[in-house]
C-alpha atoms as a PDB file:
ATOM      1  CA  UNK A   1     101.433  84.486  96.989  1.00  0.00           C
ATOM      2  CA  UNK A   2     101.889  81.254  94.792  1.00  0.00           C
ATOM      3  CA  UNK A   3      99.562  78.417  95.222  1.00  0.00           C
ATOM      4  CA  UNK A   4     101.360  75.180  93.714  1.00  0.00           C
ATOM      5  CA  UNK A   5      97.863  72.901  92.493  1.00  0.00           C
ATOM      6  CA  UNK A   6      99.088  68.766  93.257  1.00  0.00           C
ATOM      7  CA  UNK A   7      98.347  66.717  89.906  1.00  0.00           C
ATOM      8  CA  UNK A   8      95.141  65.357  90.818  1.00  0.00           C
ATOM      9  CA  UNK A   9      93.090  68.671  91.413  1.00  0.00           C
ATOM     10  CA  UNK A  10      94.181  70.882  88.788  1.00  0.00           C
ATOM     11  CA  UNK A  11      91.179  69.528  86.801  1.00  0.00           C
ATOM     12  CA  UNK A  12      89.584  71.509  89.347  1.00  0.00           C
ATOM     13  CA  UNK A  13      91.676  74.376  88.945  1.00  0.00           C
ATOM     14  CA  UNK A  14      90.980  74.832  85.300  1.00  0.00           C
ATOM     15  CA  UNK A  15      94.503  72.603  84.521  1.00  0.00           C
ATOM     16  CA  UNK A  16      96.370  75.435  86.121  1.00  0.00           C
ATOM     17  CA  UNK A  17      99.704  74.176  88.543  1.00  0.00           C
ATOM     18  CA  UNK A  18      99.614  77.123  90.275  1.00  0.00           C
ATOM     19  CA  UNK A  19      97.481  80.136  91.568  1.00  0.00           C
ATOM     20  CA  UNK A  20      98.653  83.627  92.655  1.00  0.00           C
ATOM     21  CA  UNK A  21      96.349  84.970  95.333  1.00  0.00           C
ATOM     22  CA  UNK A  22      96.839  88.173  97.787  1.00  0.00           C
ATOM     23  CA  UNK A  23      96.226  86.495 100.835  1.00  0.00           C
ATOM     24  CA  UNK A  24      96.957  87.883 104.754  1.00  0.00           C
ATOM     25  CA  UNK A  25      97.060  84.422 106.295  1.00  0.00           C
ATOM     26  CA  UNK A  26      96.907  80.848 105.065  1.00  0.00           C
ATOM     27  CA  UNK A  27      93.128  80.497 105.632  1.00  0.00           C
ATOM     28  CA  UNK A  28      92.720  83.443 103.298  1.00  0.00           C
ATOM     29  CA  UNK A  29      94.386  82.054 100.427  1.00  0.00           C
ATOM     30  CA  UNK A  30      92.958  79.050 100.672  1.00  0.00           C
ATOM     31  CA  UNK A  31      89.660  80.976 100.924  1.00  0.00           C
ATOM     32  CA  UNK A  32      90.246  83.306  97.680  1.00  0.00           C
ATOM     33  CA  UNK A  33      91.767  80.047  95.916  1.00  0.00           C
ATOM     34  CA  UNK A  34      87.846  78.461  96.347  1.00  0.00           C
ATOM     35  CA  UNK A  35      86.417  81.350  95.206  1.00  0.00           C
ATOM     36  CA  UNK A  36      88.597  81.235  92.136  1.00  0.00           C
ATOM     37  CA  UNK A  37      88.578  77.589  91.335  1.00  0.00           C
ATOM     38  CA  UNK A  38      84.882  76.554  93.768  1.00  0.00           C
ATOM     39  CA  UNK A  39      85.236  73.051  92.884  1.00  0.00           C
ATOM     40  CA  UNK A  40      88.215  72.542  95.313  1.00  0.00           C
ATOM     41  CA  UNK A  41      86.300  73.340  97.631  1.00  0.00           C
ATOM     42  CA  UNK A  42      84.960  69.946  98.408  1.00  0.00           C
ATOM     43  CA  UNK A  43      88.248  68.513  97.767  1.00  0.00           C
ATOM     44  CA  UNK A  44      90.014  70.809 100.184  1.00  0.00           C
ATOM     45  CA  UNK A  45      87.696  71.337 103.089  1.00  0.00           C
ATOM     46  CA  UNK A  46      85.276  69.431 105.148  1.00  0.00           C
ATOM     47  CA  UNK A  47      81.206  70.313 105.192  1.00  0.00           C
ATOM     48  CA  UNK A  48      82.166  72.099 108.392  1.00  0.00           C
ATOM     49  CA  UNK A  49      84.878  74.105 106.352  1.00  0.00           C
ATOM     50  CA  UNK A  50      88.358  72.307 107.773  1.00  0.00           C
ATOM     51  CA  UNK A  51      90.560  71.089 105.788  1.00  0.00           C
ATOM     52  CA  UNK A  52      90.624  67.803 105.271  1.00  0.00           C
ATOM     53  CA  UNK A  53      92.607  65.595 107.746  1.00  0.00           C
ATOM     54  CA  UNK A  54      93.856  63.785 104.219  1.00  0.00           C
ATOM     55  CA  UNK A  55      95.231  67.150 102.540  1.00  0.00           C
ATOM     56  CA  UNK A  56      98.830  68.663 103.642  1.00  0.00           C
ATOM     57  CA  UNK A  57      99.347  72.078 103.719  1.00  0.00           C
ATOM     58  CA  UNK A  58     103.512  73.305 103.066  1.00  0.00           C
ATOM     59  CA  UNK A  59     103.886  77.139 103.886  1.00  0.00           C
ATOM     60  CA  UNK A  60     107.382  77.474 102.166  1.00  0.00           C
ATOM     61  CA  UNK A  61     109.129  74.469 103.296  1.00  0.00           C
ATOM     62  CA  UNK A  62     106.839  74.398 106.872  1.00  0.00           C
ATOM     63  CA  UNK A  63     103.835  71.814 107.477  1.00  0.00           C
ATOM     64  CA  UNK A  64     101.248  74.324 108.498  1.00  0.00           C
ATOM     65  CA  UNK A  65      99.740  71.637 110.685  1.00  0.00           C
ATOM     66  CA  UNK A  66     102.811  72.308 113.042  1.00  0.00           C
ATOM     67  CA  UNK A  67     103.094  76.275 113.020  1.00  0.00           C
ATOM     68  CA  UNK A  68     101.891  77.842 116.135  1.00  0.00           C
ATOM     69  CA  UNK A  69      98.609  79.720 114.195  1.00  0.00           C
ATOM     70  CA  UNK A  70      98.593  76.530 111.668  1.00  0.00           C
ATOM     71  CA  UNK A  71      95.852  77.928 108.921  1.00  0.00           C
ATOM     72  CA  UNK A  72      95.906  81.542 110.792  1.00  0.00           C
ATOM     73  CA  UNK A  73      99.572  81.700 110.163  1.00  0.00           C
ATOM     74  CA  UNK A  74     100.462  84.637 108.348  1.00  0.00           C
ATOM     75  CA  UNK A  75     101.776  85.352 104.600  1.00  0.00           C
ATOM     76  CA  UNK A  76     103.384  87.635 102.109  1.00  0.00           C
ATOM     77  CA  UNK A  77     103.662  87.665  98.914  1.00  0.00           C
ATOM     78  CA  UNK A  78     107.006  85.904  98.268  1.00  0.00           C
ATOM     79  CA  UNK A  79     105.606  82.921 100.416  1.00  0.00           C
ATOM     80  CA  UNK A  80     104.358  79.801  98.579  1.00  0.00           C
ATOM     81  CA  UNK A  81     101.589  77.450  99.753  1.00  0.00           C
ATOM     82  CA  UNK A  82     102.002  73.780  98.425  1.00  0.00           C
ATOM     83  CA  UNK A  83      98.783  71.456  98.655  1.00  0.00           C
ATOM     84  CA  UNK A  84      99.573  67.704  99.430  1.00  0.00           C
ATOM     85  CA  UNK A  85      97.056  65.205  99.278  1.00  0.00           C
ATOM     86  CA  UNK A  86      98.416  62.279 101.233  1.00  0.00           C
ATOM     87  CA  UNK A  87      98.072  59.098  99.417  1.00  0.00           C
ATOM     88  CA  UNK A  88      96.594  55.876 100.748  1.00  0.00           C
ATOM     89  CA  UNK A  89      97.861  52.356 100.633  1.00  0.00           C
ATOM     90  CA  UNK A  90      99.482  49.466 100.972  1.00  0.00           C
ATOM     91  CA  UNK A  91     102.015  46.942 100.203  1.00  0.00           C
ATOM     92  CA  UNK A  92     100.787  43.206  99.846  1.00  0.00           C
ATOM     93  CA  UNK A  93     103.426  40.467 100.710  1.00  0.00           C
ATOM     94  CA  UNK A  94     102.129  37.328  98.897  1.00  0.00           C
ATOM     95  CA  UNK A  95     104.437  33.965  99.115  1.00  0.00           C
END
């Protein structure tokens, strides 16, 4: 399957936008995409190995966090896995 790498961690990723894995489920490509590229880890997951409340998963078109197996969710390899990190901040009103 197709891993699409956001902007900000493909320095991680050896500058690469994308990552073909073999994967059964979504935990397992995100697994073989750390072992490939280990300095996402710590991007991706917490020290108790979830992923981080701050990074959104896409399976195709489908937020992962709302599938009924979320990360255990199945795959093939036509599917496509989009990483997401949400972005923080704020508008300031001044005047």
């Amino acid at each position: 399957m197709t891993i699409f790498i956001p902007t900000p961690l493909r320095i991680f990723a050896n500058g690469l936008d994308t990552v073909e894995v073999k994967a059964t489920t979504v935990d397992g490509a995100l697994s073989e995409l750390t072992q490939a590229h280990p300095q996402l880890r710590r991007h991706l997951f917490t020290s108790e190995g979830t992923v981080r409340a701050f990074v959104n998963l896409y399976l195709n078109d489908e937020d992962v966090r709302y599938l009924p197996a979320r990360e255990a969710t199945p795959v093939s390899a036509t599917d496509t896995l989009t990483i997401i990190p949400s972005i923080a901040g704020g508008c300031s009103l001044k005047g």
